[in-house]
N, C-alpha and C. Protein backbone atom coordinates (compact mmCIF):
# COMPACT_ATOMS: atom_id res chain seq x y z
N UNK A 1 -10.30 -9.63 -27.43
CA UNK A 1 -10.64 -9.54 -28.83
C UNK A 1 -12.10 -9.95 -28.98
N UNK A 2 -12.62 -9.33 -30.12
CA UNK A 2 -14.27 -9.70 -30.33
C UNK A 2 -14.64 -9.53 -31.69
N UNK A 3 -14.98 -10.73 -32.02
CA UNK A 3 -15.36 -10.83 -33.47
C UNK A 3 -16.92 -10.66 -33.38
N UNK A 4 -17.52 -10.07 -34.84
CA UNK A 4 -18.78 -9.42 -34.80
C UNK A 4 -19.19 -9.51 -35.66
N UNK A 5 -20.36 -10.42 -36.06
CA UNK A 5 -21.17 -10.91 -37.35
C UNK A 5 -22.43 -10.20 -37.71
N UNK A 6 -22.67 -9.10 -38.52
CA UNK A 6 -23.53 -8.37 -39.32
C UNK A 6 -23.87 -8.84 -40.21
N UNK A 7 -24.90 -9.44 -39.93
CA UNK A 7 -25.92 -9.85 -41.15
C UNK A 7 -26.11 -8.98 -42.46
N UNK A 8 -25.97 -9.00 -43.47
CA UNK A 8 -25.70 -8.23 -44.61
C UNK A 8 -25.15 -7.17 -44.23
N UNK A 9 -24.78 -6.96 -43.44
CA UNK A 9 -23.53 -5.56 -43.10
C UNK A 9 -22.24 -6.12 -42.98
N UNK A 10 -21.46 -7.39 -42.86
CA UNK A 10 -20.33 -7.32 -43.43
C UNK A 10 -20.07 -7.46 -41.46
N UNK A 11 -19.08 -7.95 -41.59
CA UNK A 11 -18.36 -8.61 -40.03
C UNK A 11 -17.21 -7.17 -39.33
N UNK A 12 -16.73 -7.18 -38.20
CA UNK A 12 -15.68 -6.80 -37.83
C UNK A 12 -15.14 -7.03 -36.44
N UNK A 13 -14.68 -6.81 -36.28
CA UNK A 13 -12.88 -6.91 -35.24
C UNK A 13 -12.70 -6.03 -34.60
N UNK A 14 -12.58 -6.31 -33.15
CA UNK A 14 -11.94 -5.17 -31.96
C UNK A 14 -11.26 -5.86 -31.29
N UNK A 15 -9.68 -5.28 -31.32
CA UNK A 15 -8.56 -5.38 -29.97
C UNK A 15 -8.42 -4.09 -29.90
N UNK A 16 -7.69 -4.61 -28.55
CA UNK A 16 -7.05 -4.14 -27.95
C UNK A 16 -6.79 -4.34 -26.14
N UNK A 17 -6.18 -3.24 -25.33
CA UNK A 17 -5.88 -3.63 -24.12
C UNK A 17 -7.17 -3.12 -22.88
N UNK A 18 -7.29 -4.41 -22.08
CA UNK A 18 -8.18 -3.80 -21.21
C UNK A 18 -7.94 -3.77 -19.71
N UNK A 19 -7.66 -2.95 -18.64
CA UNK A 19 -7.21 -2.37 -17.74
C UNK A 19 -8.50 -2.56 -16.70
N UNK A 20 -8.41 -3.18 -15.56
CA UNK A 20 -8.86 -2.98 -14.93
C UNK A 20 -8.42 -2.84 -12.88
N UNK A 21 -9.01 -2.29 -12.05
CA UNK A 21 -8.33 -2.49 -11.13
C UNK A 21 -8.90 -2.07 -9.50
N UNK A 22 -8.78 -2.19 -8.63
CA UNK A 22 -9.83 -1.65 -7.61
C UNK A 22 -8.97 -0.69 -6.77
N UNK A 23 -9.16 0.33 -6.03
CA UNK A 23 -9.21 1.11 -5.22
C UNK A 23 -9.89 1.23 -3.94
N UNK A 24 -9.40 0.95 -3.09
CA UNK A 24 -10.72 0.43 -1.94
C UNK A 24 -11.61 -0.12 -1.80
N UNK A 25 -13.20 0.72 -2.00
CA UNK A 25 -14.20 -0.23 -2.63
C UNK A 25 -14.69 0.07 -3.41
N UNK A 26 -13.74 0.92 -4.51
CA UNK A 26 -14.02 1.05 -6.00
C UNK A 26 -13.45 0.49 -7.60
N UNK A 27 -14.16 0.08 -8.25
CA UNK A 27 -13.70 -0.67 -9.61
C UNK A 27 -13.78 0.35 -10.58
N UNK A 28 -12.37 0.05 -11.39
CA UNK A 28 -11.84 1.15 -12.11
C UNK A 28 -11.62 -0.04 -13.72
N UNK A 29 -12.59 0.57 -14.24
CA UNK A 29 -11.90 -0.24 -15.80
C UNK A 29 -11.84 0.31 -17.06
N UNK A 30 -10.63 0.29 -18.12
CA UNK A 30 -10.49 1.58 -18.95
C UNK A 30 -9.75 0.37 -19.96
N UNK A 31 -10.58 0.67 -21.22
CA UNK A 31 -10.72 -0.37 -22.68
C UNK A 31 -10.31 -0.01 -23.32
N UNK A 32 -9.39 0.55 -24.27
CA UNK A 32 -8.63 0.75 -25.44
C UNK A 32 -8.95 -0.09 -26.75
N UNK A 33 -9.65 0.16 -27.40
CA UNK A 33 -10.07 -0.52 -28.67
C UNK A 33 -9.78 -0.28 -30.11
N UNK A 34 -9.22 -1.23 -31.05
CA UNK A 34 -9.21 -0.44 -32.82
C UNK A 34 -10.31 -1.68 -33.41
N UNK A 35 -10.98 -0.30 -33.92
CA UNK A 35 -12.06 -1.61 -34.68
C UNK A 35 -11.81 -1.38 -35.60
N UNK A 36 -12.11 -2.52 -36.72
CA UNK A 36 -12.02 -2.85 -37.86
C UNK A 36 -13.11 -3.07 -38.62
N UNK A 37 -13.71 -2.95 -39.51
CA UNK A 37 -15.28 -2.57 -39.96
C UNK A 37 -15.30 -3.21 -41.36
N UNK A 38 -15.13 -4.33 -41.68
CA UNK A 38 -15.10 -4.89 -43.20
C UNK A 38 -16.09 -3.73 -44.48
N UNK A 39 -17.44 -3.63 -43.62
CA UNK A 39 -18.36 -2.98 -45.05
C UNK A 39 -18.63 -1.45 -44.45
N UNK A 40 -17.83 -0.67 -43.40
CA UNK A 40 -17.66 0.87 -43.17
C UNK A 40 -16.82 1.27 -44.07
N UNK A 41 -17.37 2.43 -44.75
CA UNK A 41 -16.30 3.63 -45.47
C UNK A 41 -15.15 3.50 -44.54
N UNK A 42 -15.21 4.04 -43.51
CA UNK A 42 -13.96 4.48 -42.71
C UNK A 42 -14.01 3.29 -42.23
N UNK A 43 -13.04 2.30 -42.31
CA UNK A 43 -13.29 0.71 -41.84
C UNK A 43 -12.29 0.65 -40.22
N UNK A 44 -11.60 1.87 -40.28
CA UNK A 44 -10.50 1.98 -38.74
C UNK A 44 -11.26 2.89 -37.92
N UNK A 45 -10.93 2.49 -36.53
CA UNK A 45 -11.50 3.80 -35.66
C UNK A 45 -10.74 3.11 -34.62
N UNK A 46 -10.77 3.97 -33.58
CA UNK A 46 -10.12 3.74 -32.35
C UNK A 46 -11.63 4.00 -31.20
N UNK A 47 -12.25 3.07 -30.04
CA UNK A 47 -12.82 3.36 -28.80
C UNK A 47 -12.02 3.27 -27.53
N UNK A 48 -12.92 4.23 -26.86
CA UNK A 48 -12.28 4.07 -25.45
C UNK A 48 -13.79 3.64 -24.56
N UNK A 49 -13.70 2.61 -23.55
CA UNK A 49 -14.63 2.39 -22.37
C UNK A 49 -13.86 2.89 -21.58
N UNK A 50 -14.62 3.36 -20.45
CA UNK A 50 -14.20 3.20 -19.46
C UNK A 50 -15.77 2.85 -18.32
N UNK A 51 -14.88 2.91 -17.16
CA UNK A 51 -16.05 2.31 -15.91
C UNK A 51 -15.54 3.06 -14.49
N UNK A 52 -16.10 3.35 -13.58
CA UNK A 52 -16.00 3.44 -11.96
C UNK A 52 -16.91 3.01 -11.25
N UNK A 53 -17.13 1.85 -10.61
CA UNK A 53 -18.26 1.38 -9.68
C UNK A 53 -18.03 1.69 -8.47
N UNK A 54 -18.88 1.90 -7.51
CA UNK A 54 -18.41 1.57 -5.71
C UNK A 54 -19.02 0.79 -5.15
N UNK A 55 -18.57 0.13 -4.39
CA UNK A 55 -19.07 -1.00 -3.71
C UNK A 55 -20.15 -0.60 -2.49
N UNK A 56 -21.38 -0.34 -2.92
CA UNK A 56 -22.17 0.18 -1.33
C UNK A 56 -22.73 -1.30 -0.49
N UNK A 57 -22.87 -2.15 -0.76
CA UNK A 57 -22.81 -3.60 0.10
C UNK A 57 -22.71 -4.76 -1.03
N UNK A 58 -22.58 -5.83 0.19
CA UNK A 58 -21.82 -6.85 -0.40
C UNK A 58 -23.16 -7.28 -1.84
N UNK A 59 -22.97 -7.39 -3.29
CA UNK A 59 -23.33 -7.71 -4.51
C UNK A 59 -23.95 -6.54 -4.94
N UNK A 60 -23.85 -5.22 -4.40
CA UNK A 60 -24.50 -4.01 -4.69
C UNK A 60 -23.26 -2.83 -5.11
N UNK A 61 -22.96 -2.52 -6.51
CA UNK A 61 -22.10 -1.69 -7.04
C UNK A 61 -23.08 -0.44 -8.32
N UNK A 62 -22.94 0.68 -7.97
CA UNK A 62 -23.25 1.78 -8.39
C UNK A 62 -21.85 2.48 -8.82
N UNK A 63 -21.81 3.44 -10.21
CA UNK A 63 -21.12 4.63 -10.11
C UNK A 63 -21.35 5.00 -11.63
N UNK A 64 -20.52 5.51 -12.68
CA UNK A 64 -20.72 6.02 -14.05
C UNK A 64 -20.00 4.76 -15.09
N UNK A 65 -20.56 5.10 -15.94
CA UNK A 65 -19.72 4.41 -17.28
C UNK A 65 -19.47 5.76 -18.78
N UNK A 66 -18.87 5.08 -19.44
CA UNK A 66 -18.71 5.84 -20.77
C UNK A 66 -18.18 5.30 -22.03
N UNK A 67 -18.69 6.19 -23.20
CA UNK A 67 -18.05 5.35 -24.23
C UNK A 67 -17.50 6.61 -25.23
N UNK A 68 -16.51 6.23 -25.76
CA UNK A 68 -16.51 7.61 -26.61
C UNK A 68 -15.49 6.87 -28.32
N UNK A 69 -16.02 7.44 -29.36
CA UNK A 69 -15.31 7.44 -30.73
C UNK A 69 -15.45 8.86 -31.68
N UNK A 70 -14.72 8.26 -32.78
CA UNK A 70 -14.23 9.68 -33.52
C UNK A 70 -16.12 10.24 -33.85
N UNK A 71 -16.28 11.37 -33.20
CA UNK A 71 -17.34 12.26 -33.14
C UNK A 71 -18.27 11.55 -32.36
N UNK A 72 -18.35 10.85 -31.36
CA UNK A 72 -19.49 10.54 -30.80
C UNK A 72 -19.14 9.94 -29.33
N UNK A 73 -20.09 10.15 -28.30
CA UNK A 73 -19.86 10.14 -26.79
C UNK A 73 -21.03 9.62 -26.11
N UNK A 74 -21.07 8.88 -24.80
CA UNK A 74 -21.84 8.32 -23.96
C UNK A 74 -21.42 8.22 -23.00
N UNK A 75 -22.05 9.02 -21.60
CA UNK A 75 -21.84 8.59 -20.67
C UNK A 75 -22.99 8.97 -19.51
N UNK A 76 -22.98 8.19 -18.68
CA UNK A 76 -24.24 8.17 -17.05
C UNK A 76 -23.92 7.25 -16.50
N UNK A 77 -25.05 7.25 -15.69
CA UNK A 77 -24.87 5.86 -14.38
C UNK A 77 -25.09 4.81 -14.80
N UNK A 78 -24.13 4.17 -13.90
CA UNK A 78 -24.03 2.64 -14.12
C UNK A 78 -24.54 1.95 -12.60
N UNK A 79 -24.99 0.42 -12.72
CA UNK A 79 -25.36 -0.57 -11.90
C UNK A 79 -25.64 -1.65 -11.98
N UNK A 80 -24.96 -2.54 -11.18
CA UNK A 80 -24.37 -4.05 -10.78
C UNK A 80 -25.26 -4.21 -9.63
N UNK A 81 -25.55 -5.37 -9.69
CA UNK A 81 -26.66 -6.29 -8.74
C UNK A 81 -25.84 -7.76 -8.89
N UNK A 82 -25.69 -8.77 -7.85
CA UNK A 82 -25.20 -10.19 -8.33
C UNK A 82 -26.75 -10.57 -7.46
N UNK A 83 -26.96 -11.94 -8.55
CA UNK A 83 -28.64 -12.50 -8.52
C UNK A 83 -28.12 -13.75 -7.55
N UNK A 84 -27.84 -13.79 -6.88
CA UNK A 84 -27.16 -14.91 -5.87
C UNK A 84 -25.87 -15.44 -6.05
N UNK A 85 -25.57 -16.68 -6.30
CA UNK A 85 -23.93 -16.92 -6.55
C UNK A 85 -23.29 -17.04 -7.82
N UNK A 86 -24.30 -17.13 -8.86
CA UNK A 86 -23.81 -17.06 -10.09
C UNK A 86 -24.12 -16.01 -11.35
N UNK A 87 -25.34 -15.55 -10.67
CA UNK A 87 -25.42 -14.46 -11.86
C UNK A 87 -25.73 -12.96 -11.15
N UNK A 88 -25.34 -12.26 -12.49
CA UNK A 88 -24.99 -10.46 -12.06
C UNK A 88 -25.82 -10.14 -13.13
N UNK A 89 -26.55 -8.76 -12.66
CA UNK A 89 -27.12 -8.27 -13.43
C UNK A 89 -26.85 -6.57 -13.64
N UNK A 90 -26.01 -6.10 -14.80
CA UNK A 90 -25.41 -4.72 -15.06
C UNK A 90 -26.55 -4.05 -16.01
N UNK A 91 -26.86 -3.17 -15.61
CA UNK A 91 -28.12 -2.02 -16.15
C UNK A 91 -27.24 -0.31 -16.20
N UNK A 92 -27.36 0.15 -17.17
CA UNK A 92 -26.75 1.61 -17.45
C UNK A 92 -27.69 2.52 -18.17
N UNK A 93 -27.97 3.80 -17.77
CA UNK A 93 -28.42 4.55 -19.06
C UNK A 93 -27.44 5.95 -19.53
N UNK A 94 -27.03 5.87 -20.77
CA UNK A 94 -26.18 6.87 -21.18
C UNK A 94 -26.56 7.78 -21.98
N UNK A 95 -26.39 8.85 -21.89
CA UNK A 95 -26.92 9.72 -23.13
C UNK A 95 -25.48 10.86 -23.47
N UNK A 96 -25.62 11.47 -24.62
CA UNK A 96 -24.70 11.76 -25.10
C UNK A 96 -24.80 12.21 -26.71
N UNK A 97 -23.92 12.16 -27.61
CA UNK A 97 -24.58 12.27 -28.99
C UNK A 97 -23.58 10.93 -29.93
N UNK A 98 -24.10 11.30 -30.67
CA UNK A 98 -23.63 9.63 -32.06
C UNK A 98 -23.48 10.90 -33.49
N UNK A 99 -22.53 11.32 -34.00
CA UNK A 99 -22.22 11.85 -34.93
C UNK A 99 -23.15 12.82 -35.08
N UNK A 100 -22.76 13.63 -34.12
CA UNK A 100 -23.48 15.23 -33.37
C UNK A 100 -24.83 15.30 -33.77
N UNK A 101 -25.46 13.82 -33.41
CA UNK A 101 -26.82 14.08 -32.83
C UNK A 101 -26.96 13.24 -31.80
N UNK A 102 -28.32 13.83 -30.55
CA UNK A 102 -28.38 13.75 -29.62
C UNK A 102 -28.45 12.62 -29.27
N UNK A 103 -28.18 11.26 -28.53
CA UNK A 103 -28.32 9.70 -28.38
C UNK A 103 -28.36 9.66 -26.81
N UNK A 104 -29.54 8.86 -26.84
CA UNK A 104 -29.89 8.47 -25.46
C UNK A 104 -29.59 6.85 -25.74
N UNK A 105 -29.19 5.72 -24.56
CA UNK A 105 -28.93 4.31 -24.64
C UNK A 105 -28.94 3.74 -23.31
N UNK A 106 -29.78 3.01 -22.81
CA UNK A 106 -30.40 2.12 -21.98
C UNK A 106 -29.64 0.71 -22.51
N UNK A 107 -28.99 -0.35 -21.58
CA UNK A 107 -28.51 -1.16 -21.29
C UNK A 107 -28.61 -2.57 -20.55
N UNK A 108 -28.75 -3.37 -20.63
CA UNK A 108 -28.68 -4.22 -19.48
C UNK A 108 -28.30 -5.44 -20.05
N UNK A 109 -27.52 -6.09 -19.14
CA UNK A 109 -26.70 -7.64 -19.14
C UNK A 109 -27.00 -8.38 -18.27
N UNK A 110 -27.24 -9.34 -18.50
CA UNK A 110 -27.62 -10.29 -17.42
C UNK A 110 -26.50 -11.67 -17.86
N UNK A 111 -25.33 -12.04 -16.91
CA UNK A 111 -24.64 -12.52 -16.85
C UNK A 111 -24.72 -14.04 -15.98
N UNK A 112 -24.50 -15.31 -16.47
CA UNK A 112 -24.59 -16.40 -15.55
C UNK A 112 -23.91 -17.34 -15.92
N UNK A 113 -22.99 -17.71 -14.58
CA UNK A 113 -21.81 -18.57 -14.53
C UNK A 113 -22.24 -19.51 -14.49
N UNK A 114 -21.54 -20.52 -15.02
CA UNK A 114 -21.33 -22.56 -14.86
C UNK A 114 -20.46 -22.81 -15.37
C-alpha cells in the first residue's frame, strides 16, 4: 500500500497485490494496483507494473520494465547496479504515450539499507 501527498492536488491511495519471483537468473515482478485519486474526476483506475531483470554478474541486473493505465503505456530497459553492500542503484528509460500523447520517462532510484 502507498499513500501519496499532493500538495494542493489533494492525496491518494494504491493497493493492491505484488508478485514477484525468480527463474534462474531472472527476476520476474508483476504489480496489480487500484488507485484512488481524492481531487481526479475519475478518482478509480486500475495499474499494472511489471519487471524482467537478468542477472549478468554478481550486483549487475539488466532487462525491460513497464507501466500501463486506462489510455496510457510505458515501457524500455531497465538497470540495477548494487553500490557495495548496502545500496542499489535502479535507472530505466521508458517511452510510450500518457493519454495518446507521445511520453518519454527517465528514472532512477538510489536505494540504501541500515
Amino acid at each position: 500500500m502507498q499513500l501519496i501527498r499532493n500538495r494542493g492536488d489533494g492525496n491518494a491511495i494504491e493497493a493492491g497485490p505484488v508478485f514477484q519471483t525468480e527463474w534462474g537468473w531472472t527476476q520476474f515482478n508483476l504489480n496489480l494496483f487500484w488507485a484512488h485519486d481524492a481531487a481526479a474526476r475519475r478518482q478509480n483506475q486500475a495499474k499494472l507494473q511489471w519487471q524482467a531483470l537478468h542477472r549478468w554478474q554478481p550486483g549487475w541486473r539488466a532487462g525491460v520494465q513497464g507501466f500501463a493505465e486506462p489510455k496510457s503505456w510505458r515501457a524500455g530497459p531497465a538497470f540495477k547496479a548494487a553500490l557495495g553492500e548496502r545500496a542499489e542503484l535502479s535507472v530505466a528509460y521508458l517511452w510510450g504515450n500518457v493519454y495518446r500523447s507521445r511520453s518519454d520517462l527517465f528514472s532512477a532510484q538510489l536505494q540504501w539499507g541500515f
